[in-house]
C-alpha atoms as a PDB file:
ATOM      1  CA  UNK A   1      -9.740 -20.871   6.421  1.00  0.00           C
ATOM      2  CA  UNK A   2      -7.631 -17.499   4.873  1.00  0.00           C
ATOM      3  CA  UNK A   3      -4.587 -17.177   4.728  1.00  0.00           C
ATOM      4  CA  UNK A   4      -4.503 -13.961   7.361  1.00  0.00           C
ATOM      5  CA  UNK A   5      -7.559 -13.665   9.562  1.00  0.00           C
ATOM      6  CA  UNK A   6      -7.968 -10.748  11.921  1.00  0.00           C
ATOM      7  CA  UNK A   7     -11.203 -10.014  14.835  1.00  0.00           C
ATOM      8  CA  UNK A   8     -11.555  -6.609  15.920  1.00  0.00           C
ATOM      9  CA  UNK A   9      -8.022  -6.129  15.986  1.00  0.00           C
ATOM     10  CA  UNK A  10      -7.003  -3.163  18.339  1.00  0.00           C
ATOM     11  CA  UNK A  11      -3.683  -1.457  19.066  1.00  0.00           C
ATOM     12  CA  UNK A  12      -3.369   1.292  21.745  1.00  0.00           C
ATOM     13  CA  UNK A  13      -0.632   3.222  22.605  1.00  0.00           C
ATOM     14  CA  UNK A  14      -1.400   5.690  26.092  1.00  0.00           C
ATOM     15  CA  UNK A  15      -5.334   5.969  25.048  1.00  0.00           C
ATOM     16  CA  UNK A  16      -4.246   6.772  21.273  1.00  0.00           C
ATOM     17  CA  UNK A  17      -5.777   4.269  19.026  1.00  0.00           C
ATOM     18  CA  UNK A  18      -3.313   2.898  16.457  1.00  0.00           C
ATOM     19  CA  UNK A  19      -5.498   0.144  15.192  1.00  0.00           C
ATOM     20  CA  UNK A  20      -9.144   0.163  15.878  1.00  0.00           C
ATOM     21  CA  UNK A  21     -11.278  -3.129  15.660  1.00  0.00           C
ATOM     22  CA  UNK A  22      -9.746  -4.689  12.234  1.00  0.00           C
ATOM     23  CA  UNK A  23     -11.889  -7.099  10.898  1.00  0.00           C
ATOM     24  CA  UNK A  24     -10.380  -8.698   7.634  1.00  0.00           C
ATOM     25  CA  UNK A  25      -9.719 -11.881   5.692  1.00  0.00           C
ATOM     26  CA  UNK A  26      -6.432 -12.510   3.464  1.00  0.00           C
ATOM     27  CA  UNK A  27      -6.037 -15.462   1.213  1.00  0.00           C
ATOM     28  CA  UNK A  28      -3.301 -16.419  -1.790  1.00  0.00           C
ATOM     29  CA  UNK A  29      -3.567 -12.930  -3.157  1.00  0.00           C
ATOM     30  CA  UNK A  30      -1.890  -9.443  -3.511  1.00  0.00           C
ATOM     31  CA  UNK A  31      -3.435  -7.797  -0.732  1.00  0.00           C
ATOM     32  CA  UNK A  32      -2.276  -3.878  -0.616  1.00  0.00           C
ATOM     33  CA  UNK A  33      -3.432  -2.238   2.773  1.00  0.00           C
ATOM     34  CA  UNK A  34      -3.312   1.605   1.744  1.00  0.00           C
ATOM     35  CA  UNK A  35      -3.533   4.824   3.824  1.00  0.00           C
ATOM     36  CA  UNK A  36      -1.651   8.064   5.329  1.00  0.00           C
ATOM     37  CA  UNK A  37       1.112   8.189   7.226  1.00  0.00           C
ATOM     38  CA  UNK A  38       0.361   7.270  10.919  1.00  0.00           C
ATOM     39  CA  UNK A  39      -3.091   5.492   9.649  1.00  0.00           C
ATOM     40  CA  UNK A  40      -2.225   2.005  11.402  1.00  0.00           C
ATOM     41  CA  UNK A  41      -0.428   0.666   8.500  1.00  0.00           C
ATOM     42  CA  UNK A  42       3.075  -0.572   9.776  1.00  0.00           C
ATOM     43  CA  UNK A  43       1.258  -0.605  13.251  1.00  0.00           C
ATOM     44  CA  UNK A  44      -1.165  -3.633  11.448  1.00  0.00           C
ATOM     45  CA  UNK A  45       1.765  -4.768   9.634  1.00  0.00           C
ATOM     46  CA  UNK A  46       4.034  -5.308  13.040  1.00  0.00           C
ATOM     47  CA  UNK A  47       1.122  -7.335  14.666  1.00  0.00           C
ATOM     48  CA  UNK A  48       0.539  -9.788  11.932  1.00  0.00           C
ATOM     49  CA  UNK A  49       4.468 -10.440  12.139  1.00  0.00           C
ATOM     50  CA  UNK A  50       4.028 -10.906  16.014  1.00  0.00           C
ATOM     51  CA  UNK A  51       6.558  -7.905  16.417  1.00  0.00           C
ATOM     52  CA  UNK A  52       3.658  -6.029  18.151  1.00  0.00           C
ATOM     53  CA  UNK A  53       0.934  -7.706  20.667  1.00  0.00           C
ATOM     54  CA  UNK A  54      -2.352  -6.545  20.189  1.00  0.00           C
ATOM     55  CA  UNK A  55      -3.954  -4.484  22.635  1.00  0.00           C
ATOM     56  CA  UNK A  56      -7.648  -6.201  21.716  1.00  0.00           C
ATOM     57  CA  UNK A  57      -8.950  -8.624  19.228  1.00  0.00           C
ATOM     58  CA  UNK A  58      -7.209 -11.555  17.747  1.00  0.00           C
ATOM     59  CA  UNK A  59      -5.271 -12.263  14.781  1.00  0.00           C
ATOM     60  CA  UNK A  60      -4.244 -15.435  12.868  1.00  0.00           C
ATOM     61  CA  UNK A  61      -1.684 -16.473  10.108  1.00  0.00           C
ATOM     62  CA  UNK A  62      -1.785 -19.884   8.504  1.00  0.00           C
ATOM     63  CA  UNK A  63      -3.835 -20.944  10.906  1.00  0.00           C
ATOM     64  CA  UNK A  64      -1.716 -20.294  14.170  1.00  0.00           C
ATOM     65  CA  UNK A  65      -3.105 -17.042  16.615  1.00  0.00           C
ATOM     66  CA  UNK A  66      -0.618 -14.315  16.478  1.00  0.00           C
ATOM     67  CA  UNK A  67       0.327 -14.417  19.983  1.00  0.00           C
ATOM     68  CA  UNK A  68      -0.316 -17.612  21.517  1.00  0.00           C
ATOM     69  CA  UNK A  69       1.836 -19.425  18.753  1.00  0.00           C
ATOM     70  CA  UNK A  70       3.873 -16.844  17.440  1.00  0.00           C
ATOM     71  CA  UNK A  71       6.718 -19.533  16.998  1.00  0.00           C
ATOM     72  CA  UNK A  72       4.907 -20.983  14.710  1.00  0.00           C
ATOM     73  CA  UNK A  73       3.670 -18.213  12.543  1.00  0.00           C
ATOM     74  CA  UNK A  74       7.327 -16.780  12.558  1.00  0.00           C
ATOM     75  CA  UNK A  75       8.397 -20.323  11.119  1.00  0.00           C
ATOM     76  CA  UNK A  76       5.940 -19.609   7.746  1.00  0.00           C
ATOM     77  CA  UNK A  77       6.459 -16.013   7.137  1.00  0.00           C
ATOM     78  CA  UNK A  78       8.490 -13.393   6.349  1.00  0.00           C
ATOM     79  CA  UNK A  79       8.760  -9.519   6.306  1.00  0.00           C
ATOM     80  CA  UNK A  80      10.473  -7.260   4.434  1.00  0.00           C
ATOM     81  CA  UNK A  81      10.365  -3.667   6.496  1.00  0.00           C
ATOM     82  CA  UNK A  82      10.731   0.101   4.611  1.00  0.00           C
ATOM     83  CA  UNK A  83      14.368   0.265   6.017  1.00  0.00           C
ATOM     84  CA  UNK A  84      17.461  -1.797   4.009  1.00  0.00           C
ATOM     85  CA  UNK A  85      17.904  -5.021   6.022  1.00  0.00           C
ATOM     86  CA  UNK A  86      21.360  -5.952   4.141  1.00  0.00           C
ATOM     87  CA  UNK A  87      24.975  -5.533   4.569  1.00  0.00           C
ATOM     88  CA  UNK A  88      26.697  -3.792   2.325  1.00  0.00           C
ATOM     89  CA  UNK A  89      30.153  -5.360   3.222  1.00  0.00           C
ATOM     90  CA  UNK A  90      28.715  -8.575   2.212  1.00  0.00           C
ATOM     91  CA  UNK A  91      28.337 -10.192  -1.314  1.00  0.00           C
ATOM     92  CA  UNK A  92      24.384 -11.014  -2.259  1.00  0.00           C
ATOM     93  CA  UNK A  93      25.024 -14.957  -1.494  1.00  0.00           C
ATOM     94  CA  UNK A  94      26.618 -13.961   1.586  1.00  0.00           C
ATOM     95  CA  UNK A  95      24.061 -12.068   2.909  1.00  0.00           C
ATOM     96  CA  UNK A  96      21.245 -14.885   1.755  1.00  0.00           C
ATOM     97  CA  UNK A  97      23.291 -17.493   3.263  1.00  0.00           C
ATOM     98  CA  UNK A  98      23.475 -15.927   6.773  1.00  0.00           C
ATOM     99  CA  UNK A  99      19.623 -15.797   6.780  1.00  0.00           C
ATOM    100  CA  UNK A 100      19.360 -19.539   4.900  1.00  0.00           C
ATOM    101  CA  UNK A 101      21.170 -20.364   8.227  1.00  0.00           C
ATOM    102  CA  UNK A 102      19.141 -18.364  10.862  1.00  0.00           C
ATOM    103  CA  UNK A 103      16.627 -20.712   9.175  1.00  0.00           C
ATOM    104  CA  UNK A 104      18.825 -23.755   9.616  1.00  0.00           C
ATOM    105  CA  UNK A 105      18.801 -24.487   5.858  1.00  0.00           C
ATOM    106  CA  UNK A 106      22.547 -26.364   4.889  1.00  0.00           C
ATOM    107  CA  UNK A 107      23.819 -26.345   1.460  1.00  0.00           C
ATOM    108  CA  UNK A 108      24.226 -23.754  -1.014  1.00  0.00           C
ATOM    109  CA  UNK A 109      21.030 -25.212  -3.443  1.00  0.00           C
ATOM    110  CA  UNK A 110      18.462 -23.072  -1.957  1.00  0.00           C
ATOM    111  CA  UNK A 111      20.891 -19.776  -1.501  1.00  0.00           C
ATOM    112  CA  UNK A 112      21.687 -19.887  -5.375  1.00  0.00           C
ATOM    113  CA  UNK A 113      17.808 -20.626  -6.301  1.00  0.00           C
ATOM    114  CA  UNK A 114      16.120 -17.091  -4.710  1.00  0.00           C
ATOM    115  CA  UNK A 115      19.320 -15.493  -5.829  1.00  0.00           C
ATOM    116  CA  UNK A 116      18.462 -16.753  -9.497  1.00  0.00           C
ATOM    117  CA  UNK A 117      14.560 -16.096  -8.799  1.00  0.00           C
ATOM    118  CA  UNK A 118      15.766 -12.237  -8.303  1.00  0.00           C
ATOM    119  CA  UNK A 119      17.885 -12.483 -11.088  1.00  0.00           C
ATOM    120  CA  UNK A 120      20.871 -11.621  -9.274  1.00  0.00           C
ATOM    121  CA  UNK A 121      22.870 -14.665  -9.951  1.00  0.00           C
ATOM    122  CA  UNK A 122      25.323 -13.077 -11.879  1.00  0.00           C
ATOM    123  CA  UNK A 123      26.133 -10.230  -9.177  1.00  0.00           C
ATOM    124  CA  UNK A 124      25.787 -13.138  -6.481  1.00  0.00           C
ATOM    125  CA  UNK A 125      29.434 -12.713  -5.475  1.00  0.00           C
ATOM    126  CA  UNK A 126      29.958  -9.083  -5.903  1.00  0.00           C
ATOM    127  CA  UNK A 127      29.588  -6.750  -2.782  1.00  0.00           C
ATOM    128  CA  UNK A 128      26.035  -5.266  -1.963  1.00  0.00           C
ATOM    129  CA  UNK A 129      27.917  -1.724  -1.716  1.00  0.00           C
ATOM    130  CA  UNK A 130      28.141  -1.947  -5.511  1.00  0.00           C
ATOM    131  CA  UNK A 131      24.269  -2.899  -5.853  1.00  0.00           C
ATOM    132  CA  UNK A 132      21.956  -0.429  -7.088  1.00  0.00           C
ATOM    133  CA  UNK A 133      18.608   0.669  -4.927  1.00  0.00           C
ATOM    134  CA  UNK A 134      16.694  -1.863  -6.535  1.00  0.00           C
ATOM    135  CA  UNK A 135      19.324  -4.736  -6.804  1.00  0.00           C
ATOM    136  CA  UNK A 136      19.537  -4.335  -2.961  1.00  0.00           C
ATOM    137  CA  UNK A 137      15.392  -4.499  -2.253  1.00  0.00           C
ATOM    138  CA  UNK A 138      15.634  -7.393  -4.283  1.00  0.00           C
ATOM    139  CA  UNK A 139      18.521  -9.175  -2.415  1.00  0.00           C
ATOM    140  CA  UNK A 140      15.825  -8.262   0.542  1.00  0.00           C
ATOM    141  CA  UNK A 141      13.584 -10.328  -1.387  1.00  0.00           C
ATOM    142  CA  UNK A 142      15.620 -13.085  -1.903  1.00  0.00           C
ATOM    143  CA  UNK A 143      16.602 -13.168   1.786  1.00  0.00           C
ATOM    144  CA  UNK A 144      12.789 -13.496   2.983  1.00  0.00           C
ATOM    145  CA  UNK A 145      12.257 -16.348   0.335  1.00  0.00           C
ATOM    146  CA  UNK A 146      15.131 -18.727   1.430  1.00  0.00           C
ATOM    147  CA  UNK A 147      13.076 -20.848   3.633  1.00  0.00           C
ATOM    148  CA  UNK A 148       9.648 -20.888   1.240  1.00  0.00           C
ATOM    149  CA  UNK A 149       7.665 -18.978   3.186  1.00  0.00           C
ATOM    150  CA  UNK A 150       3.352 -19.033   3.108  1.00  0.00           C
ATOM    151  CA  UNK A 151       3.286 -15.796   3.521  1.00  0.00           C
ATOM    152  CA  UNK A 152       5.109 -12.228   2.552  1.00  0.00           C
ATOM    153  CA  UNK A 153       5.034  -8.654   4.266  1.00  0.00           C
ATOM    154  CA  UNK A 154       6.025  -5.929   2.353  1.00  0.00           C
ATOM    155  CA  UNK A 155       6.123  -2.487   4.077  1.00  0.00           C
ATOM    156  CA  UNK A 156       6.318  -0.096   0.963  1.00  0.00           C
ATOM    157  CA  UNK A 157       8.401  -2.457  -0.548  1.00  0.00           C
ATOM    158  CA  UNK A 158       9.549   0.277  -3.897  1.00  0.00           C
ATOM    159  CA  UNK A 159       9.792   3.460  -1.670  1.00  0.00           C
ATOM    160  CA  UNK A 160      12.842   5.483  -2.790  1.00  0.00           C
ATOM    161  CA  UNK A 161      13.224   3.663  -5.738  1.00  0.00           C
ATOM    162  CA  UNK A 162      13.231   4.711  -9.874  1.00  0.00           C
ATOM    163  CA  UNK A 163      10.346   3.723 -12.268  1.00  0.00           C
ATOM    164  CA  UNK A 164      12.219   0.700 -13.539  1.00  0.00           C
ATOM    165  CA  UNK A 165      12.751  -0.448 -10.199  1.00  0.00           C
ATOM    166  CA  UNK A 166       9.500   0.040  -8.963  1.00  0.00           C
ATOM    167  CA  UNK A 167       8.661  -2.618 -12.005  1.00  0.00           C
ATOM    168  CA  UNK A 168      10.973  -4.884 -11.730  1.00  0.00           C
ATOM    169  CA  UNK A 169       9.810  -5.508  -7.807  1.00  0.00           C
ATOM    170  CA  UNK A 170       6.600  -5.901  -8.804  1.00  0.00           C
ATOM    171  CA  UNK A 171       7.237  -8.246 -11.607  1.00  0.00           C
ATOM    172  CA  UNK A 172       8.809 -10.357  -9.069  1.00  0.00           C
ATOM    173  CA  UNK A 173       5.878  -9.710  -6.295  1.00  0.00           C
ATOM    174  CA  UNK A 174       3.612 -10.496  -9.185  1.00  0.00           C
ATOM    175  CA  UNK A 175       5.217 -14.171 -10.351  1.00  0.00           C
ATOM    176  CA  UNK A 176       5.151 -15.015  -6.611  1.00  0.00           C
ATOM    177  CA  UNK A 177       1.610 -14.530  -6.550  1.00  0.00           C
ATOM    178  CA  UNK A 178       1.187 -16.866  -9.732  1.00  0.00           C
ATOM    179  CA  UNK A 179       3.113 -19.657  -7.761  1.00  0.00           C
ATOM    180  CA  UNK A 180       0.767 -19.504  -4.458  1.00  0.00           C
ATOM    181  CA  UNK A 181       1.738 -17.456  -2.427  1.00  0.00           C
ATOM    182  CA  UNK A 182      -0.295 -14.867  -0.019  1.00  0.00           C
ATOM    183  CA  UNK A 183       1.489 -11.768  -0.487  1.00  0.00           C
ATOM    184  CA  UNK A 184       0.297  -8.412   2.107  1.00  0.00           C
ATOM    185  CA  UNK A 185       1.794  -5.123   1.131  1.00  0.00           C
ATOM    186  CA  UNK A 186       1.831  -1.814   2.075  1.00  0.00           C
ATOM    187  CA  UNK A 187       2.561   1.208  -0.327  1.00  0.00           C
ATOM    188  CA  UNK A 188       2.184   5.037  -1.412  1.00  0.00           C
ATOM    189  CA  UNK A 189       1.789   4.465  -4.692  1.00  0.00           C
ATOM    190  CA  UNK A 190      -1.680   4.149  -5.887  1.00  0.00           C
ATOM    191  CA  UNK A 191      -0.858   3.758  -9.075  1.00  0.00           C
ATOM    192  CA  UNK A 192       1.378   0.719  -8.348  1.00  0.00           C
ATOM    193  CA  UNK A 193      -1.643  -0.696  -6.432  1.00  0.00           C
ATOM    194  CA  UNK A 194      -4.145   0.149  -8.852  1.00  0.00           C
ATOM    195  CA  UNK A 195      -2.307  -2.795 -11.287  1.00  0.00           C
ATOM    196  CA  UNK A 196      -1.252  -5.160  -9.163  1.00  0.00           C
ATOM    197  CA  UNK A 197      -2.883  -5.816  -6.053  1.00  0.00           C
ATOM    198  CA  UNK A 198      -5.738  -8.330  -6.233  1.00  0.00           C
ATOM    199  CA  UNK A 199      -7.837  -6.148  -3.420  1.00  0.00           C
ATOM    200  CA  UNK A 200      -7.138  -3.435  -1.301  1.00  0.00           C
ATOM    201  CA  UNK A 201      -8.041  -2.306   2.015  1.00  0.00           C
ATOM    202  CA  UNK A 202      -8.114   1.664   2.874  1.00  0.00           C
ATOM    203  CA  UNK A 203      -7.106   2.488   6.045  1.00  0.00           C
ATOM    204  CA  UNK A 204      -7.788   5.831   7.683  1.00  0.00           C
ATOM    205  CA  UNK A 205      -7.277   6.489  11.689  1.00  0.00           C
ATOM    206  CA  UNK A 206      -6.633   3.310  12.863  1.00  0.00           C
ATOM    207  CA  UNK A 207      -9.974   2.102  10.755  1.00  0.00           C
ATOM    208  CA  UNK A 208     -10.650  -0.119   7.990  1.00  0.00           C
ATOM    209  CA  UNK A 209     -13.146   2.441   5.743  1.00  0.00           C
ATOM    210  CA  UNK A 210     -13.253   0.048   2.524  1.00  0.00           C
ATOM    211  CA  UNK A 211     -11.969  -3.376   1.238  1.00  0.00           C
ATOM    212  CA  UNK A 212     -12.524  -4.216  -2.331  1.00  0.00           C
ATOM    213  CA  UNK A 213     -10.689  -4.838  -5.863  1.00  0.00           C
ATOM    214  CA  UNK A 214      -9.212  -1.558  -7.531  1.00  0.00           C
ATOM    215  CA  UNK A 215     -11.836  -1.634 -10.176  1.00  0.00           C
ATOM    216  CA  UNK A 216     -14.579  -2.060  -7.555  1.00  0.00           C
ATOM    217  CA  UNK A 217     -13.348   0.725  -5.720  1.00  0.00           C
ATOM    218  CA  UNK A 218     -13.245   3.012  -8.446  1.00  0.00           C
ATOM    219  CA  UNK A 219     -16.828   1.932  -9.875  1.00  0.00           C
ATOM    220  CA  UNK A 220     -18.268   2.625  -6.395  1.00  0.00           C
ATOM    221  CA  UNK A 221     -16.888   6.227  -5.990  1.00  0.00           C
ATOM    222  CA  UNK A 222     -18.202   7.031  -9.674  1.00  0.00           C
ATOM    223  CA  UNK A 223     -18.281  10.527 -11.631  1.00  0.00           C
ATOM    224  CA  UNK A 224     -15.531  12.231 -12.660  1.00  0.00           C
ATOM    225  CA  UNK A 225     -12.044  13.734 -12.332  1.00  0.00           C
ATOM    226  CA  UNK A 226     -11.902  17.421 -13.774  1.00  0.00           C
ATOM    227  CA  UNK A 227      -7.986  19.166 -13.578  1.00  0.00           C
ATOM    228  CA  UNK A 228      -7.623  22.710 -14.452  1.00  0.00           C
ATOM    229  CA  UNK A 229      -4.818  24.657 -14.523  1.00  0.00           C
ATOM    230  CA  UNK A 230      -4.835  28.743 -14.553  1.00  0.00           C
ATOM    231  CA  UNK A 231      -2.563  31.241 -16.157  1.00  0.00           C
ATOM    232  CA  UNK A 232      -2.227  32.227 -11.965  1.00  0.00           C
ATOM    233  CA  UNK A 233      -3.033  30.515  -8.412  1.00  0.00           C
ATOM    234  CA  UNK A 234      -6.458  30.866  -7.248  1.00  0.00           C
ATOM    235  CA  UNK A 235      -8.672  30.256  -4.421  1.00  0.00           C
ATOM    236  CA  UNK A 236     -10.810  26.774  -5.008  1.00  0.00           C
ATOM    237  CA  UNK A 237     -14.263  27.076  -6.437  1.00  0.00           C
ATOM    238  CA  UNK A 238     -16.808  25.359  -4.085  1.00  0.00           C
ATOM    239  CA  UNK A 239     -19.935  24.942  -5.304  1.00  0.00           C
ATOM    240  CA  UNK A 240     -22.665  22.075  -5.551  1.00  0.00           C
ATOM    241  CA  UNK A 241     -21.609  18.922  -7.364  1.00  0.00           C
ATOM    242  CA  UNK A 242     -17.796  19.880  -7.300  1.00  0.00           C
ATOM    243  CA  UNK A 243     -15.470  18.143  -4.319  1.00  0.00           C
ATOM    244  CA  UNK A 244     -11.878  19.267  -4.129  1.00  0.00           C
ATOM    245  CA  UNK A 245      -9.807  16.443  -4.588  1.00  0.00           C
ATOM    246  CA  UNK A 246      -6.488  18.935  -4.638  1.00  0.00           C
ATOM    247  CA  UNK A 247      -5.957  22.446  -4.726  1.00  0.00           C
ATOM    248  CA  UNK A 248      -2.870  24.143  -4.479  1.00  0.00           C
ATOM    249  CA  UNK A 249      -1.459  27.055  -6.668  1.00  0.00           C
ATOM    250  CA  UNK A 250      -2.466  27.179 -10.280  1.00  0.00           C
ATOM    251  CA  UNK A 251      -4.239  23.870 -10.417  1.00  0.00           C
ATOM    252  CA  UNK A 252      -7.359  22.570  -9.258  1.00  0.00           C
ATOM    253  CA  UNK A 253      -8.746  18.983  -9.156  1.00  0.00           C
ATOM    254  CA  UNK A 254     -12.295  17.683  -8.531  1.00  0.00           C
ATOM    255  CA  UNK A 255     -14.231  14.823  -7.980  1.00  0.00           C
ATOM    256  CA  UNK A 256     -17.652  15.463  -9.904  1.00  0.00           C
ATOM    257  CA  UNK A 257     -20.750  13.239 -10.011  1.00  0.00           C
ATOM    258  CA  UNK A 258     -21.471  15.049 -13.666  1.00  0.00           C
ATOM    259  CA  UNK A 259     -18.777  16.793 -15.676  1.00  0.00           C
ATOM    260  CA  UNK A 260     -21.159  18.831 -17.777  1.00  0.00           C
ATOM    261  CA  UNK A 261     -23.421  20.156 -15.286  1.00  0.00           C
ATOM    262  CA  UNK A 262     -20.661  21.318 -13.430  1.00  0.00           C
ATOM    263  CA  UNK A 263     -17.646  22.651 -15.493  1.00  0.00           C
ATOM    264  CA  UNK A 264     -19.302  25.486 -16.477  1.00  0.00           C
ATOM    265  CA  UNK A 265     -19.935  26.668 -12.510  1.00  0.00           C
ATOM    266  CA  UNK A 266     -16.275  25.994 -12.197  1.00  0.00           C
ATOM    267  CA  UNK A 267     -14.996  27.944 -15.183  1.00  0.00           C
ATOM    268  CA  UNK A 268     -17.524  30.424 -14.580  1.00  0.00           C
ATOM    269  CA  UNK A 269     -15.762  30.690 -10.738  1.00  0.00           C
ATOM    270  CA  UNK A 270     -12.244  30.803 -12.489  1.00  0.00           C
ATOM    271  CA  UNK A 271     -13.274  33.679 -14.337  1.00  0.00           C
ATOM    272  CA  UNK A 272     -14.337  36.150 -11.569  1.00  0.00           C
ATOM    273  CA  UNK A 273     -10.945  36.150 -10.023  1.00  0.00           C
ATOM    274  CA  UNK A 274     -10.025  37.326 -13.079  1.00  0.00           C
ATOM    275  CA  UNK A 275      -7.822  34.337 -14.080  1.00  0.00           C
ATOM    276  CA  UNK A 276      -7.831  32.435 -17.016  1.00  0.00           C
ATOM    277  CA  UNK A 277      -7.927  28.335 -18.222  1.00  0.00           C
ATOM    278  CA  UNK A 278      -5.153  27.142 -19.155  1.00  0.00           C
ATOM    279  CA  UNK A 279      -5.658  23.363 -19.779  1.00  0.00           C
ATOM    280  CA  UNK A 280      -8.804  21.268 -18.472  1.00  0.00           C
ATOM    281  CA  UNK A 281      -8.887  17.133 -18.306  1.00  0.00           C
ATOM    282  CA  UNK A 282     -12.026  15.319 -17.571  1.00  0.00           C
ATOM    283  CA  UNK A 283     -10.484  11.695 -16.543  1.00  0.00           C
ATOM    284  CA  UNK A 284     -12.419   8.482 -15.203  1.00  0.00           C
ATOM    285  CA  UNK A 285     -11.975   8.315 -11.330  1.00  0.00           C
ATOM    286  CA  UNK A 286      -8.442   6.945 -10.458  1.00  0.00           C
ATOM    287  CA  UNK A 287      -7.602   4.869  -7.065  1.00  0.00           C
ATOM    288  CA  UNK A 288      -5.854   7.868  -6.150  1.00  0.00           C
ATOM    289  CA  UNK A 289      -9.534   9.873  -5.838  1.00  0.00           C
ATOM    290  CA  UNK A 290     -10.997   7.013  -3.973  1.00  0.00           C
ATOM    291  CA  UNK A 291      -8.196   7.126  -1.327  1.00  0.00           C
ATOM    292  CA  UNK A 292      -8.562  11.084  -0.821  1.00  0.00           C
ATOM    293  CA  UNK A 293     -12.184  10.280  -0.720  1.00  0.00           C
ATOM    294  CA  UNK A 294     -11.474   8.024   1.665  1.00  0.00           C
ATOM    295  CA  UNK A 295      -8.953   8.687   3.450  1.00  0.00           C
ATOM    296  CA  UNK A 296      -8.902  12.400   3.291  1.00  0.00           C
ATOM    297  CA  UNK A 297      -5.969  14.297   4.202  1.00  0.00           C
ATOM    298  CA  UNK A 298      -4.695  12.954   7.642  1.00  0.00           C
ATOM    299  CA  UNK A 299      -1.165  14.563   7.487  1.00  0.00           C
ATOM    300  CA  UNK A 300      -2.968  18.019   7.049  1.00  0.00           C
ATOM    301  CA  UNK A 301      -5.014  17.088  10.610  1.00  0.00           C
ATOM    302  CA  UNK A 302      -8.294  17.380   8.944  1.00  0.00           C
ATOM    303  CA  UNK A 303     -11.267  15.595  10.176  1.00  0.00           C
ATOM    304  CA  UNK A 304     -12.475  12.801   9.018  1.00  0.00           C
ATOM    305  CA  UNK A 305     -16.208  12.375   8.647  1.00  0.00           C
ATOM    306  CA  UNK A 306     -16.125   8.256   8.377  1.00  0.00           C
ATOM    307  CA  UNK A 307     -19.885   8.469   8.429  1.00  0.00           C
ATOM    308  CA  UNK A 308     -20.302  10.405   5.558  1.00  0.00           C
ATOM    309  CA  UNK A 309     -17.852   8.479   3.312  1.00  0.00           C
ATOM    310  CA  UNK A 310     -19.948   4.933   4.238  1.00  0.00           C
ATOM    311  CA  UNK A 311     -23.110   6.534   3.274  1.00  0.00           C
ATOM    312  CA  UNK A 312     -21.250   7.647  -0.098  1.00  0.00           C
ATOM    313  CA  UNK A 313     -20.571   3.870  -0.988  1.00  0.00           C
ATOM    314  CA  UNK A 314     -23.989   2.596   0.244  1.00  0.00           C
ATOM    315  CA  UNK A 315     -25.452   5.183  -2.335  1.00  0.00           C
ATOM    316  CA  UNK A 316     -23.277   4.455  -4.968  1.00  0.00           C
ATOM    317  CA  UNK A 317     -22.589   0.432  -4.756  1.00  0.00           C
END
């Protein structure tokens, strides 16, 4: 049995379809469910924590359904949301010992292990105003760990944060992994994705449109990435064989299923508007390509052809 097991799970909110029919399995891995804003992420997120009852379908965690013994999934979890969750007029073992005791866990053992798994044992005492960004999402950590949970939420667990930040959460997210535990995150940053998360789940619309390891993902979409940048903006070249990935100013970015067929048509394009190449990269497929593929460009409004995209895969994998 997984870890996190969802049936058609639906959330509706006034006939708008948060979540529609999410089928998936989770077990002892970095799981990173990635998408747009307003794609059913958090909304997903919420009802695995039993913050949120499902409108349809079923959902369970460590065994125990999602609603009908949300005690008991509560009691093996724990979920760190996008928004700081400590106080700042605290110290660090402070603010782990008030959860250690929502938890009814006595003695100060436990408080001063997380706080030395964090590596925050030497700020321990110190008030949380003084902690950095990243000291503070790692107190966060620390907090959701004091009663050895089975299972760990992250909603974009490094948002806001600086590139050395960013690692050091997921060196930490990482070594919990090693020690066996199921770990489900949510997060912008493909790239941070890309390294660690064991598979990944794309999530467009309320719908689960691929599940698969980074590498996997990338194989299936194939081709190539071509950038260009112009000496001025100019309007997109469409032609056969090139998809717009991004296009905005004086750079343009493709997915192609054959660089040199194709870079000539594009180049060729550049030059009637009477602009000219400044720089061109052709680049493996990134995750970041297979999510636009994907996912397309929800904030912008733009439809989504889901068929399409599922035919793409079939073709390709």
């Amino acid at each position: 049995m997984a870890t996190i097991e969802t049936t058609g799970l639906t959330k509706q909110y006034d006939g708008l379809t948060a979540v529609d029919g999410l089928d998936l399995e989770v077990d002892r891995e970095i799981f990173g469910l990635l998408g747009p804003n307003g794609s059913g992420k958090t909304t997903t997120v919420l009802m695995l924590t039993t913050l949120l009852r499902p409108t349809h379908g079923s959902a369970r965690v460590c065994g125990h359904d999602v609603v009908e013994r949300s005690a008991r999934v509560r009691e093996r979890i724990s979920f760190v949301p996008q928004d700081m969750a400590v106080d700042i007029k605290l110290t660090g073992r402070e603010n782990v010992r008030f959860y250690a005791e929502l938890y009814g866990i006595r003695g100060s053992d436990r408080v001063d292990e997380v706080l030395g798994v964090m590596d925050l044992a030497d700020r321990a005492d110190d008030l949380v105003r003084t902690y950095s960004g990243g000291m503070r999402r790692r107190l966060e950590l620390a907090q959701a760990l004091v009663h050895e949970p089975e299972v760990l939420f992250l909603d974009e667990p490094t948002i806001g944060l600086d590139v050395a930040g960013r690692q050091a959460i997921w060196t930490h997210i990482q070594d919990l992994r090693r020690r066996g535990m199921t770990i489900f995150v949510t997060t912008h940053y493909m790239d941070e994705a890309d390294r660690a998360c064991d598979r990944v789940g794309i999530i467009a619309r309320g719908r689960l449109v691929a599940v698969d390891t980074p590498r996997a993902l990338r194989h299936r979409l194939g081709g190539e990435r071509v950038s260009v940048v112009t000496d001025r903006p100019v309007e997109p070249v469409l032609a056969e064989g090139l998809h717009l990935v991004d296009g905005e100013g004086d750079r343009l970015v493709y997915h192609v299923d054959d660089a040199a067929e194709v870079v000539p048509v594009l180049l060729a394009g550049i030059a009637t508007q009477g602009a000219r190449v400044r720089g061109l990269e052709v680049q493996a497929p990134t995750l970041d390509d297979v999510f636009l593929a994907l996912a397309g460009r929800q904030d912008d409004g733009g439809a989504f052809d889901f068929q399409r995209f599922r035919t793409m895969l079939r073709r390709r994998g």
